[in-house]
PDB file of N, CA and C in Angstrom:
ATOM      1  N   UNK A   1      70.003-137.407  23.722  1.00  0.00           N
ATOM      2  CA  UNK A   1      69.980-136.257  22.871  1.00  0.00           C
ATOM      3  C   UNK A   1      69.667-135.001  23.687  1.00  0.00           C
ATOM      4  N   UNK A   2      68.930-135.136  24.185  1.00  0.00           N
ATOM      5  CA  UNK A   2      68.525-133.817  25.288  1.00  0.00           C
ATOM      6  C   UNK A   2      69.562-133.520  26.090  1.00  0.00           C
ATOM      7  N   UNK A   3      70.478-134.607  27.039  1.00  0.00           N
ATOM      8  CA  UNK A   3      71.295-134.230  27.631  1.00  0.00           C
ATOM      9  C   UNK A   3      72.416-133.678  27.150  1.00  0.00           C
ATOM     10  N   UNK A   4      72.561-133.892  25.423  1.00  0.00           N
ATOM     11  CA  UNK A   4      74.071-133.054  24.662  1.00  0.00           C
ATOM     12  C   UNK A   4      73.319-131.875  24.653  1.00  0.00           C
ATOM     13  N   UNK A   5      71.944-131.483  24.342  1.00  0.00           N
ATOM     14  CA  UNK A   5      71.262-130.057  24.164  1.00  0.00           C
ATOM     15  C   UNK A   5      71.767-129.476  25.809  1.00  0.00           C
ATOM     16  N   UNK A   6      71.832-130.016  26.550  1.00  0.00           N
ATOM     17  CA  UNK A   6      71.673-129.166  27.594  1.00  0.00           C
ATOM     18  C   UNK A   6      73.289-128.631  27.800  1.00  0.00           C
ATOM     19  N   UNK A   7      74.185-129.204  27.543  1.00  0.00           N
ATOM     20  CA  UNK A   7      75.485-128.637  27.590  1.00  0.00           C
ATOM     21  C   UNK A   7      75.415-127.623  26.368  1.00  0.00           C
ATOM     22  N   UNK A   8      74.982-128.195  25.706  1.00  0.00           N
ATOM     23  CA  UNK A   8      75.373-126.612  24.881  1.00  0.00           C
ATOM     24  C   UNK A   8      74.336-125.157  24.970  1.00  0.00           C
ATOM     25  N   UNK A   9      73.534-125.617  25.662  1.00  0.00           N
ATOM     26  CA  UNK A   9      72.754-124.473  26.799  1.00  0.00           C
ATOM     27  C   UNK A   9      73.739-123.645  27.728  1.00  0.00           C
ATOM     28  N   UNK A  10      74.274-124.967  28.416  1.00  0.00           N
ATOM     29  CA  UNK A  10      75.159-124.372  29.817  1.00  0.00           C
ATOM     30  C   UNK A  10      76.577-123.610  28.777  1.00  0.00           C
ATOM     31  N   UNK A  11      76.888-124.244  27.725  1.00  0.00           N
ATOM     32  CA  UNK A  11      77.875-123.562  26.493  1.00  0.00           C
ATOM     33  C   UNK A  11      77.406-121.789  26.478  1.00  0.00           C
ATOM     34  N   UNK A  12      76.445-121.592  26.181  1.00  0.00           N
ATOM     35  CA  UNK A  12      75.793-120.584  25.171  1.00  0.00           C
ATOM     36  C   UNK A  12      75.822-120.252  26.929  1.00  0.00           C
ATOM     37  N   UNK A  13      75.177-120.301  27.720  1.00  0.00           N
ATOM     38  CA  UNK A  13      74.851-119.338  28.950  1.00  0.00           C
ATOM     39  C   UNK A  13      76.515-119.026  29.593  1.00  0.00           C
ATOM     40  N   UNK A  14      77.198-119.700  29.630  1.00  0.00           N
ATOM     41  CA  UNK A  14      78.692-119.630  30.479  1.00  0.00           C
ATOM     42  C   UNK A  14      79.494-118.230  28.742  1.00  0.00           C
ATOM     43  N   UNK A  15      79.168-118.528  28.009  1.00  0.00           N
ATOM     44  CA  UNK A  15      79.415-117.762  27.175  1.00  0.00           C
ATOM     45  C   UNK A  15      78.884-115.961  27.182  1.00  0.00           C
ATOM     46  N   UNK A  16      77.157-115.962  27.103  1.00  0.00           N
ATOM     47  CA  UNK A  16      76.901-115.182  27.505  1.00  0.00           C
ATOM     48  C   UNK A  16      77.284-114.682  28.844  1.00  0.00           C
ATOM     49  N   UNK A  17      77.323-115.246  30.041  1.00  0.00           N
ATOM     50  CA  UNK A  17      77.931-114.222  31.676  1.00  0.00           C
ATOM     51  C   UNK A  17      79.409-114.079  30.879  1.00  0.00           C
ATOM     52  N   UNK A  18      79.953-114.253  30.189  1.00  0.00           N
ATOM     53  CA  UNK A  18      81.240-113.948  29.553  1.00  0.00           C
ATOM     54  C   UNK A  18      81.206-112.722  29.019  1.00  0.00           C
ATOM     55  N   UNK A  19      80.495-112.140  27.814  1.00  0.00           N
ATOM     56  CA  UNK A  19      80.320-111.293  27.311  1.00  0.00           C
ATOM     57  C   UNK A  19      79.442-110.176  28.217  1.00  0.00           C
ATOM     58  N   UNK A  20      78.462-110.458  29.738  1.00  0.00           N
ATOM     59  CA  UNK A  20      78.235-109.508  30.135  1.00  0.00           C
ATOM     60  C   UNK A  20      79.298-108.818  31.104  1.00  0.00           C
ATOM     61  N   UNK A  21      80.203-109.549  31.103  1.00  0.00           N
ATOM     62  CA  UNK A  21      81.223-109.128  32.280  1.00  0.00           C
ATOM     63  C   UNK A  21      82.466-108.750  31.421  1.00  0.00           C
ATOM     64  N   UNK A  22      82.595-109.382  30.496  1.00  0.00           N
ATOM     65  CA  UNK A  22      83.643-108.040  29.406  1.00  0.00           C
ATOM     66  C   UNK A  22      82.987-106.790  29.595  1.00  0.00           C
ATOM     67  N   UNK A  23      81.713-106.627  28.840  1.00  0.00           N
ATOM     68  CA  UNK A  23      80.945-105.366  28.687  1.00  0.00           C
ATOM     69  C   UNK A  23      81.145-104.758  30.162  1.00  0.00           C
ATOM     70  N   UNK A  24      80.905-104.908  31.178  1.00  0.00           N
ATOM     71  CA  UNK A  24      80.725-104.596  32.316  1.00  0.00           C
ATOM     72  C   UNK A  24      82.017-103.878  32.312  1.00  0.00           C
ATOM     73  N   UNK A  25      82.866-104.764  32.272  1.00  0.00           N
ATOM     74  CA  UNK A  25      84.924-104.085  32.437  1.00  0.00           C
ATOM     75  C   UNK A  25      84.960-102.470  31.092  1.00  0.00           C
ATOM     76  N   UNK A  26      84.728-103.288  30.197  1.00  0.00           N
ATOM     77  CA  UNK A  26      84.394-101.656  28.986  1.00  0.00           C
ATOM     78  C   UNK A  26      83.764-100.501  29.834  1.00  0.00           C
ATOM     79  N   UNK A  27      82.375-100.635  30.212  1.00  0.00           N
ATOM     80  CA  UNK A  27      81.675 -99.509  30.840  1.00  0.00           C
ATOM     81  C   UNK A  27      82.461 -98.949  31.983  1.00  0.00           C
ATOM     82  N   UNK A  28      83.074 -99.901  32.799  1.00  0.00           N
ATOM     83  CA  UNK A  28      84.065 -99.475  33.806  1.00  0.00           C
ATOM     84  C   UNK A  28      84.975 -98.436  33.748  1.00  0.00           C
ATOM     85  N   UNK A  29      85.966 -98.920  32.651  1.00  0.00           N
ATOM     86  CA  UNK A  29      87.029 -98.545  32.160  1.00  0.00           C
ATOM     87  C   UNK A  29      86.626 -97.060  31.542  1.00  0.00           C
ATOM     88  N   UNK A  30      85.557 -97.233  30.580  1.00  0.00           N
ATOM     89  CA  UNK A  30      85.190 -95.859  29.762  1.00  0.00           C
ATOM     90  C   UNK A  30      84.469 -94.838  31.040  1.00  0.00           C
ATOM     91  N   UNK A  31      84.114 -95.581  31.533  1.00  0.00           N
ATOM     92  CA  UNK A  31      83.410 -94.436  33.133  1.00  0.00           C
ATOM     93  C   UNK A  31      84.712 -93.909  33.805  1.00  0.00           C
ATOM     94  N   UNK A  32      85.374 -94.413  33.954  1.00  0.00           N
ATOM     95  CA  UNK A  32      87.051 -94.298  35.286  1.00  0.00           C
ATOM     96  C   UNK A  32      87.468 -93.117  34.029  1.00  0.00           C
ATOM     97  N   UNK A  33      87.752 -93.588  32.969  1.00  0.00           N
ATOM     98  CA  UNK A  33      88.460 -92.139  32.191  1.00  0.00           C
ATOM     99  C   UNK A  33      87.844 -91.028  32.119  1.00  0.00           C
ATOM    100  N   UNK A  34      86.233 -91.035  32.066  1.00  0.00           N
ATOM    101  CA  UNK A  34      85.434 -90.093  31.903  1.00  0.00           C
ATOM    102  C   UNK A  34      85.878 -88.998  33.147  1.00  0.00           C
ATOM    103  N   UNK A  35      85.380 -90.283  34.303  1.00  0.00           N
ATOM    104  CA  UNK A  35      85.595 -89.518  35.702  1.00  0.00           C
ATOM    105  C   UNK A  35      86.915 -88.494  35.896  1.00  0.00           C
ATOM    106  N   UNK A  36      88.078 -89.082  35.058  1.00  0.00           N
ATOM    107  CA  UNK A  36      89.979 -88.784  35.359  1.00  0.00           C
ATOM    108  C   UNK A  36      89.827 -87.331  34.493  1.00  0.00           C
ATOM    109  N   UNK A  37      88.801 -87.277  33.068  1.00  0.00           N
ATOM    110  CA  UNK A  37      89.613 -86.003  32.610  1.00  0.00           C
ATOM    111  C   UNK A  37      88.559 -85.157  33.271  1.00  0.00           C
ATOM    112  N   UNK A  38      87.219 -85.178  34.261  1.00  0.00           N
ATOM    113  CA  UNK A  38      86.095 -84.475  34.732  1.00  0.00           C
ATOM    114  C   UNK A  38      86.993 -83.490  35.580  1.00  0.00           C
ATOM    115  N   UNK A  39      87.881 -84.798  36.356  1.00  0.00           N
ATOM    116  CA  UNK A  39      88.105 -84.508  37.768  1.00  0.00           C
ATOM    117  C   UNK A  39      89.475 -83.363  37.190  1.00  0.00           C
ATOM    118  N   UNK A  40      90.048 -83.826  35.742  1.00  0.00           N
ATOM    119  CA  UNK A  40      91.090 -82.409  35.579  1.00  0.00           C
ATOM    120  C   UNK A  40      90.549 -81.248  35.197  1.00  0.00           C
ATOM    121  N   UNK A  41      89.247 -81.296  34.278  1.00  0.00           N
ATOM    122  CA  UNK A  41      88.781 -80.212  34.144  1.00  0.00           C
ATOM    123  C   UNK A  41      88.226 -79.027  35.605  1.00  0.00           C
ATOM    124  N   UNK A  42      87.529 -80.020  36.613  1.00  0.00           N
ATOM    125  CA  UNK A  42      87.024 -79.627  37.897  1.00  0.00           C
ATOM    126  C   UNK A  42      88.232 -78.747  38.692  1.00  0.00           C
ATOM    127  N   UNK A  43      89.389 -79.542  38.634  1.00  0.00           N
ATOM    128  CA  UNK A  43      90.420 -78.876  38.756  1.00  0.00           C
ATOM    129  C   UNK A  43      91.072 -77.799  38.534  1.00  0.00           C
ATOM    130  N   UNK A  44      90.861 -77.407  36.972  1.00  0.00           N
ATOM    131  CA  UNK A  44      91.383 -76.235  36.591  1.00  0.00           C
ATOM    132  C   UNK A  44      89.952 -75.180  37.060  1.00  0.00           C
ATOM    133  N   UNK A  45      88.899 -75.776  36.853  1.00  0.00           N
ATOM    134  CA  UNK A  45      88.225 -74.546  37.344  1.00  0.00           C
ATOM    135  C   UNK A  45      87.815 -74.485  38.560  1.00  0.00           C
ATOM    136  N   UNK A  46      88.414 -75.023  39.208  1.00  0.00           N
ATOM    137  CA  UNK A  46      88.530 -74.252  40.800  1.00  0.00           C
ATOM    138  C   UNK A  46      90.053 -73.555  41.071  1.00  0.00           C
ATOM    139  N   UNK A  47      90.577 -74.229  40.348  1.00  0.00           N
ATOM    140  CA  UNK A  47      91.905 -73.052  40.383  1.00  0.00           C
ATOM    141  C   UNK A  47      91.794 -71.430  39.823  1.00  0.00           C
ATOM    142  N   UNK A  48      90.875 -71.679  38.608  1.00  0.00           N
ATOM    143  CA  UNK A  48      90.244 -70.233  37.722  1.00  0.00           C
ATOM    144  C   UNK A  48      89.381 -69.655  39.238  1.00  0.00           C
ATOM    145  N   UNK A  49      88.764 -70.606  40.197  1.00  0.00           N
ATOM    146  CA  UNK A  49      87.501 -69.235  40.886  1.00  0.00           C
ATOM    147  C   UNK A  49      88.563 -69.207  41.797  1.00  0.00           C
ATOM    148  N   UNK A  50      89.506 -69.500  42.818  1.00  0.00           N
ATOM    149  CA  UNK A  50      90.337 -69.053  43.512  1.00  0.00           C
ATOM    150  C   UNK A  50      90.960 -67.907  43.277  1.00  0.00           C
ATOM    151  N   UNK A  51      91.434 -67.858  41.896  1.00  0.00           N
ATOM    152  CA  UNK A  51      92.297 -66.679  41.562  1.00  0.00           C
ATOM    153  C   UNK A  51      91.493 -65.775  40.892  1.00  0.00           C
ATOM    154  N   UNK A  52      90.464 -66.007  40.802  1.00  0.00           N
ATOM    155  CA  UNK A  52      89.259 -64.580  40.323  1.00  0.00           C
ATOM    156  C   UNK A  52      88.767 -64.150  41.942  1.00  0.00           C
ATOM    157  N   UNK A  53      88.474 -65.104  42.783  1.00  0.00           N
ATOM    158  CA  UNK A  53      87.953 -64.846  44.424  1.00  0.00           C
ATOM    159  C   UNK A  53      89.390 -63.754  45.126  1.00  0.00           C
ATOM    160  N   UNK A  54      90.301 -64.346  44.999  1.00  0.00           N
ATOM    161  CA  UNK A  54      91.773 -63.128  45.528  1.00  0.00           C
ATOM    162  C   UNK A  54      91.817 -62.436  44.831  1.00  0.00           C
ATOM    163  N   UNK A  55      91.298 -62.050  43.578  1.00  0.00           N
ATOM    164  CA  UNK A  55      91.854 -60.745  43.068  1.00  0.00           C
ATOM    165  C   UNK A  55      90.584 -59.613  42.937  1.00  0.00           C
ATOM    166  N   UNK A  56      89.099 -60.676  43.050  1.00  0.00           N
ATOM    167  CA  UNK A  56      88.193 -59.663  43.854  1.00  0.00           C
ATOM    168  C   UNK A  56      88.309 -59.439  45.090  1.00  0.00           C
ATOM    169  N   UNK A  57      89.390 -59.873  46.096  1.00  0.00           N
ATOM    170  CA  UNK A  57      89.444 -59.148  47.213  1.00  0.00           C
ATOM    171  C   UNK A  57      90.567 -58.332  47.101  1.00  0.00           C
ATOM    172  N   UNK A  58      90.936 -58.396  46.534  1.00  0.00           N
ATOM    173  CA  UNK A  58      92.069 -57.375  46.362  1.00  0.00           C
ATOM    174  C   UNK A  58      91.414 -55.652  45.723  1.00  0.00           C
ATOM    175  N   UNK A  59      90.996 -55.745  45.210  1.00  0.00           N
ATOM    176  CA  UNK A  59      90.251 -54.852  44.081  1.00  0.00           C
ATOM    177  C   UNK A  59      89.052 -54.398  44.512  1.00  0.00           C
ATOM    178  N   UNK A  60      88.305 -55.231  46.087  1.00  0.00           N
ATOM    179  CA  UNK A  60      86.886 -54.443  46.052  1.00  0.00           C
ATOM    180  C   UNK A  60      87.296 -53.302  47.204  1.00  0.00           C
ATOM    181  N   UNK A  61      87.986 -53.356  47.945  1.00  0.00           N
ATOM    182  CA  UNK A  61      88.132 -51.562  48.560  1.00  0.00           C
ATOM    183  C   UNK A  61      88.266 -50.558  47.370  1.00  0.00           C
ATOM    184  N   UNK A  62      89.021 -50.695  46.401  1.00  0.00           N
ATOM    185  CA  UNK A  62      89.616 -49.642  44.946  1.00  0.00           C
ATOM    186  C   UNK A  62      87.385 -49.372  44.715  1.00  0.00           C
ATOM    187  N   UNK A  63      87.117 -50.293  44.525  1.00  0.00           N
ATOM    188  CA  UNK A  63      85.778 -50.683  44.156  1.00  0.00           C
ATOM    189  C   UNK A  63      85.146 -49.415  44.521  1.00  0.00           C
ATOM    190  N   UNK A  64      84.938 -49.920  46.013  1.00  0.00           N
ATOM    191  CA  UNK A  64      83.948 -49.753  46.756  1.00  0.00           C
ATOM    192  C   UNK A  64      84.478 -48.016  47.038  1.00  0.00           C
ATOM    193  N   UNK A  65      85.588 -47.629  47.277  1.00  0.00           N
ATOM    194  CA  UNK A  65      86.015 -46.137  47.502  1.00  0.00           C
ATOM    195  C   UNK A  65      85.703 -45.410  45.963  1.00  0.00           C
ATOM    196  N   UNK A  66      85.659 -46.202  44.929  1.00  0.00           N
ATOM    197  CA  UNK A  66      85.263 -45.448  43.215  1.00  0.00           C
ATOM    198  C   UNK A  66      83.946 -45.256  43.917  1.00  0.00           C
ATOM    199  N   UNK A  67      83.120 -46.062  44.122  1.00  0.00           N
ATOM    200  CA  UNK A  67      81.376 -46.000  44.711  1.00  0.00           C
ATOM    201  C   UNK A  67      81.269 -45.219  45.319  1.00  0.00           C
ATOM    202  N   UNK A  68      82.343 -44.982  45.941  1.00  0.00           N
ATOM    203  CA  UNK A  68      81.740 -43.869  47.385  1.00  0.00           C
ATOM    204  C   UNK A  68      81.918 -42.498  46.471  1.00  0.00           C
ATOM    205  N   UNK A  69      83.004 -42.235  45.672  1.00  0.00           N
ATOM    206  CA  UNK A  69      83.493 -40.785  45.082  1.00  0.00           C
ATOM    207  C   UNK A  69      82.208 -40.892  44.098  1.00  0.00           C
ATOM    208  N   UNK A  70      81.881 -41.767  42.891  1.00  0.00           N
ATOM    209  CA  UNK A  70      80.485 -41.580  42.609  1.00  0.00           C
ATOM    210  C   UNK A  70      79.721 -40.764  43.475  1.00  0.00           C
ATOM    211  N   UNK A  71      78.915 -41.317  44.555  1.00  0.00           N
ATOM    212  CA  UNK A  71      78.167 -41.012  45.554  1.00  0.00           C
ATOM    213  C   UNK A  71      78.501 -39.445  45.194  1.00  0.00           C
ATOM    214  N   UNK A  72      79.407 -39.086  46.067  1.00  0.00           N
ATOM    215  CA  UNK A  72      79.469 -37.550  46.319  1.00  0.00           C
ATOM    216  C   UNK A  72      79.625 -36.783  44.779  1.00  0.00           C
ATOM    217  N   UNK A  73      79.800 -37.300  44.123  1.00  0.00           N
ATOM    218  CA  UNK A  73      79.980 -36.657  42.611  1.00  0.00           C
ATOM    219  C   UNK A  73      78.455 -36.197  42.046  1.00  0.00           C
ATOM    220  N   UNK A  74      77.910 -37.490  42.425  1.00  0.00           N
ATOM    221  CA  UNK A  74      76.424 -37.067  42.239  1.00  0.00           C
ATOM    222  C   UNK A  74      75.601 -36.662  42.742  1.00  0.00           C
ATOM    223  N   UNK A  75      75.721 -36.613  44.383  1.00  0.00           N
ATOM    224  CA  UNK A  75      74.622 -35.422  45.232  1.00  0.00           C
ATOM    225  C   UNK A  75      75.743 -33.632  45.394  1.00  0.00           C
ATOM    226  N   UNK A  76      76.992 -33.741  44.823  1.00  0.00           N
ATOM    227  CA  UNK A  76      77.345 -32.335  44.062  1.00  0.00           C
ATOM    228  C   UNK A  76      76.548 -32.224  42.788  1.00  0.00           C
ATOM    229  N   UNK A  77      76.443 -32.964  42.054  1.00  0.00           N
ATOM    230  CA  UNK A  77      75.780 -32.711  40.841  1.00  0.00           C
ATOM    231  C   UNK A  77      73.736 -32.298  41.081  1.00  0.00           C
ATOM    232  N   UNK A  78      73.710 -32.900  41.960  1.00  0.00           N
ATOM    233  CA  UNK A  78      71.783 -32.724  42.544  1.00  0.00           C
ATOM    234  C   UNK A  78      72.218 -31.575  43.127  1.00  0.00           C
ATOM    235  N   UNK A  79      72.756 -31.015  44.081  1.00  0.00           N
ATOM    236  CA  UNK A  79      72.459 -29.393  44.350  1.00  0.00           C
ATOM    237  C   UNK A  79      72.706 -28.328  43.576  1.00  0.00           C
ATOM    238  N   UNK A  80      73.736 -28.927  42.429  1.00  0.00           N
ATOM    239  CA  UNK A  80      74.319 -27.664  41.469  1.00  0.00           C
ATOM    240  C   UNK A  80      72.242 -27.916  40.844  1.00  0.00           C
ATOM    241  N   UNK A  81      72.270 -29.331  40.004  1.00  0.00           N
ATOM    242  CA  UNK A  81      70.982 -28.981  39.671  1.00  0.00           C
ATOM    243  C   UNK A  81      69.634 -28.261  40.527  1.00  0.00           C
ATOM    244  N   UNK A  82      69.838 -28.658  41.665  1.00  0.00           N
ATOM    245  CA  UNK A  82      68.920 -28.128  42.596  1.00  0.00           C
ATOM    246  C   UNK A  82      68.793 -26.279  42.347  1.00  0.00           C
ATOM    247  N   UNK A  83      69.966 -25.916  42.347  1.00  0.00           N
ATOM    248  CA  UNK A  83      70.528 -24.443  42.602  1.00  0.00           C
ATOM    249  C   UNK A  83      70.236 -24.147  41.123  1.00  0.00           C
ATOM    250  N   UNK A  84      70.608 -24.629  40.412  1.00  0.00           N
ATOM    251  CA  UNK A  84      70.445 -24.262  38.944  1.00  0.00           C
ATOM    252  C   UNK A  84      68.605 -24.164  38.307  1.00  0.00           C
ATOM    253  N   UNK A  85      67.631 -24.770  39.126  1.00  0.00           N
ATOM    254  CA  UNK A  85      66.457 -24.845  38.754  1.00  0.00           C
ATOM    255  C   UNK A  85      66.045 -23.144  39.675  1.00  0.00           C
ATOM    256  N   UNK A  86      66.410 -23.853  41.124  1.00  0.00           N
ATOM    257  CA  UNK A  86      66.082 -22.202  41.862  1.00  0.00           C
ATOM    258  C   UNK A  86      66.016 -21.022  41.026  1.00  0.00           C
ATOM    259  N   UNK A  87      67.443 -21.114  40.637  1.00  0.00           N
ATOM    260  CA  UNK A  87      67.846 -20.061  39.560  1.00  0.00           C
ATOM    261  C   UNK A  87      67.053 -19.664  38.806  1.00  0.00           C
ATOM    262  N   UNK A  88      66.951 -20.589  37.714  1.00  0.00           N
ATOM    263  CA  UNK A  88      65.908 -20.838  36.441  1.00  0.00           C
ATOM    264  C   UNK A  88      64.595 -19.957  36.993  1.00  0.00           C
ATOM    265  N   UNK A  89      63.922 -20.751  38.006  1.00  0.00           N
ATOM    266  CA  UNK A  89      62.473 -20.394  38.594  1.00  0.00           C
ATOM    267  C   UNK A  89      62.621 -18.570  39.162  1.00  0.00           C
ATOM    268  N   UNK A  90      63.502 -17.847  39.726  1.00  0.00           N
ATOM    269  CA  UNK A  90      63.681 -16.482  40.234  1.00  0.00           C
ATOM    270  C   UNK A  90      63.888 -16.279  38.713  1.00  0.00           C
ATOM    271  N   UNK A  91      64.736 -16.645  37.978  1.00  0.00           N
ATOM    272  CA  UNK A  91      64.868 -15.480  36.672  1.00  0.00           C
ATOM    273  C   UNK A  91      63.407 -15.293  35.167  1.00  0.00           C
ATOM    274  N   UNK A  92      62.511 -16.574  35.885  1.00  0.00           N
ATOM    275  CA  UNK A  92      61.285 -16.815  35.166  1.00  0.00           C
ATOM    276  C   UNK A  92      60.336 -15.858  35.941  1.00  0.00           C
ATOM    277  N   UNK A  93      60.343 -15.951  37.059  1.00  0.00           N
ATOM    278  CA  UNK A  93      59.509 -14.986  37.813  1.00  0.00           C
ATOM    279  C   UNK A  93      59.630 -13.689  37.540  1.00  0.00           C
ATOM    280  N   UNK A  94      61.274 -13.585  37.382  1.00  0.00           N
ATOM    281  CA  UNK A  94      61.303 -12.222  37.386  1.00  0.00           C
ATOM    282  C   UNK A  94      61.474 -11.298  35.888  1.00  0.00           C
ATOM    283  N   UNK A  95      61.443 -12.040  34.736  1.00  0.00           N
ATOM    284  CA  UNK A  95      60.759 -12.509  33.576  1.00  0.00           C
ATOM    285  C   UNK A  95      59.404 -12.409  33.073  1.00  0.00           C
ATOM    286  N   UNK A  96      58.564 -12.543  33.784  1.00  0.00           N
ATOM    287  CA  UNK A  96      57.086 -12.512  34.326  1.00  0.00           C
ATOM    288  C   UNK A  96      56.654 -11.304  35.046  1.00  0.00           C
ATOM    289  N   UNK A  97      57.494 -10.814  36.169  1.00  0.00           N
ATOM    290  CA  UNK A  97      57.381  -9.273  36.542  1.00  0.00           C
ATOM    291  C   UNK A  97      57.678  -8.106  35.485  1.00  0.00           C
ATOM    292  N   UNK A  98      58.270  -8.558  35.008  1.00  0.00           N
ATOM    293  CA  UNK A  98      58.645  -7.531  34.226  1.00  0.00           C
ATOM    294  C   UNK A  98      58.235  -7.459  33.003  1.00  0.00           C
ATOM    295  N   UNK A  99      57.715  -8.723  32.505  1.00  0.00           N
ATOM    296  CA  UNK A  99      56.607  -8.306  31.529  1.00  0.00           C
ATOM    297  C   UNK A  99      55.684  -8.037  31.599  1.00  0.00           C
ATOM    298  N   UNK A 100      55.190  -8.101  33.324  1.00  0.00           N
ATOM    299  CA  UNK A 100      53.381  -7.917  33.372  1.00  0.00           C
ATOM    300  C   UNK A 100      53.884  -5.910  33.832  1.00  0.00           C
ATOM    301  N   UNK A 101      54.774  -6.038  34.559  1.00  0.00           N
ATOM    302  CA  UNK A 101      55.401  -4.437  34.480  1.00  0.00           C
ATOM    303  C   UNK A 101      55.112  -3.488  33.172  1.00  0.00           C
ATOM    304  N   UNK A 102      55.545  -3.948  32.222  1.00  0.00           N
ATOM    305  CA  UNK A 102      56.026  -3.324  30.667  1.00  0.00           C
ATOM    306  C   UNK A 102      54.269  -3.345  30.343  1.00  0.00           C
ATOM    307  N   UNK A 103      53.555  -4.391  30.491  1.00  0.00           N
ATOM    308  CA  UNK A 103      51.963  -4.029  30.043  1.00  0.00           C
ATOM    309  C   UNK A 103      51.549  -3.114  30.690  1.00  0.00           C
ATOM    310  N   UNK A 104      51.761  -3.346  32.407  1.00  0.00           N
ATOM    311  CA  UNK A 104      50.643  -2.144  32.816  1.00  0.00           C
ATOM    312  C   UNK A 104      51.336  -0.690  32.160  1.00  0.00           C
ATOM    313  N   UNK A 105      52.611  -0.901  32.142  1.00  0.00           N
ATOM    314  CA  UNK A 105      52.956   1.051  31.822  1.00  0.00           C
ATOM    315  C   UNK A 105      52.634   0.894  30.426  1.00  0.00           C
ATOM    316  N   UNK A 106      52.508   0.161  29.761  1.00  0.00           N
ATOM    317  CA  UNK A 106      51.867   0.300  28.406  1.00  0.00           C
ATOM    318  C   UNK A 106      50.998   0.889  28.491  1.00  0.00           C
ATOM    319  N   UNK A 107      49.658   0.288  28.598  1.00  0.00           N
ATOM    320  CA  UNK A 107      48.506   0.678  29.356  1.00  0.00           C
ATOM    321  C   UNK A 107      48.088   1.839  29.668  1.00  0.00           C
ATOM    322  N   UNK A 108      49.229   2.192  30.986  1.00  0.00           N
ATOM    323  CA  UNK A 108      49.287   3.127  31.365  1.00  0.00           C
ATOM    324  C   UNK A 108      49.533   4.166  30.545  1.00  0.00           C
ATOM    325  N   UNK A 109      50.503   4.551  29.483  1.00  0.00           N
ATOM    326  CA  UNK A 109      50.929   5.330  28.742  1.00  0.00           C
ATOM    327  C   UNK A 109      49.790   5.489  27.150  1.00  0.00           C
ATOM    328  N   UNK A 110      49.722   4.059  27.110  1.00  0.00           N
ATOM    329  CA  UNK A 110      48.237   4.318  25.917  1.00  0.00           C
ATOM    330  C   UNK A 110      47.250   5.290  26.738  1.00  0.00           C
ATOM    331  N   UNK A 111      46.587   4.895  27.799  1.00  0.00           N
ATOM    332  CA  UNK A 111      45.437   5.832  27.901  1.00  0.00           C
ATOM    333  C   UNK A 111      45.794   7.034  28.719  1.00  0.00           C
ATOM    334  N   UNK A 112      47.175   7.522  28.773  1.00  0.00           N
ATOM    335  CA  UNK A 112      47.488   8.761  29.200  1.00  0.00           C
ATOM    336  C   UNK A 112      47.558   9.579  27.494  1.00  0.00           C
ATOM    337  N   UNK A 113      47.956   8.402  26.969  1.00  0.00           N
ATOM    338  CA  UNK A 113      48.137   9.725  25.174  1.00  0.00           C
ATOM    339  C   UNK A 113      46.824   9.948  24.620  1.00  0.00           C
ATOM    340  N   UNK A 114      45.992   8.292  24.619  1.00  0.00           N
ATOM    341  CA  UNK A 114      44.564   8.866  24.138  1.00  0.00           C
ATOM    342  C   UNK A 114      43.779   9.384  25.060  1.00  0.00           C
ATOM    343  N   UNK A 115      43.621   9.608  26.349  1.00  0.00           N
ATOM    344  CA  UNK A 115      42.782   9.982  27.386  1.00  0.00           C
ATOM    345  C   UNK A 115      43.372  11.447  27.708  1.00  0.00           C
ATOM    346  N   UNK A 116      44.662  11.569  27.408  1.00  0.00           N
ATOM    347  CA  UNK A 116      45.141  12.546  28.069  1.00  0.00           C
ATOM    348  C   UNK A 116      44.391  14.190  27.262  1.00  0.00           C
TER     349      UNK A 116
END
């Protein structure tokens, strides 16, 4: 009796390495396709940075010469402001002279009418 138990041990175990080595071929199979559409996607996007990489070299002198005309656009724009504050500051001063001017002859003219 024991020795029919034991074949149907070696039954049930030759059965099971059966079913782990199907499973094994499944995981295979579903891994290999995974890998096939990775490797097309990987594909297209190295084809996408190639043709974004050549057409930023194409485009960074245009770039880099816009940068440079910036540049000078804006240290013209700092001396006009520069020149434009100068300005400002002589016509405040002289704004300031001429109102402290207008008091003293005020002044001057009040206590020449009442003094006079």
């Amino acid at each position: 009796m024991f020795a029919g138990g034991c074949k149907g041990v070696f039954a049930l175990q030759n059965l099971m390495w059966a079913a782990f080595g199907a499973s094994a071929l499944i995981v295979a199979l579903a891994l290999a396709a995974v890998l096939l559409r990775l490797r097309g996607t990987l594909g297209s996007v190295q084809e996408l940075l190639d043709t974004t990489n050549e057409e930023m070299k194409e485009t960074l002198p245009d770039v880099r010469q816009a940068i440079g005309n910036v540049n000078d656009i804006t240290a013209n724009v700092n001396i006009g402001l520069r020149t434009t504050g100068t300005g400002l500051a002589a016509v405040g001063r002289g704004i300031s002279a001429a109102a402290h001017g207008a008091r003293v002859a005020g002044r001057s003219l009040f206590r020449s009418v009442l003094g006079g």
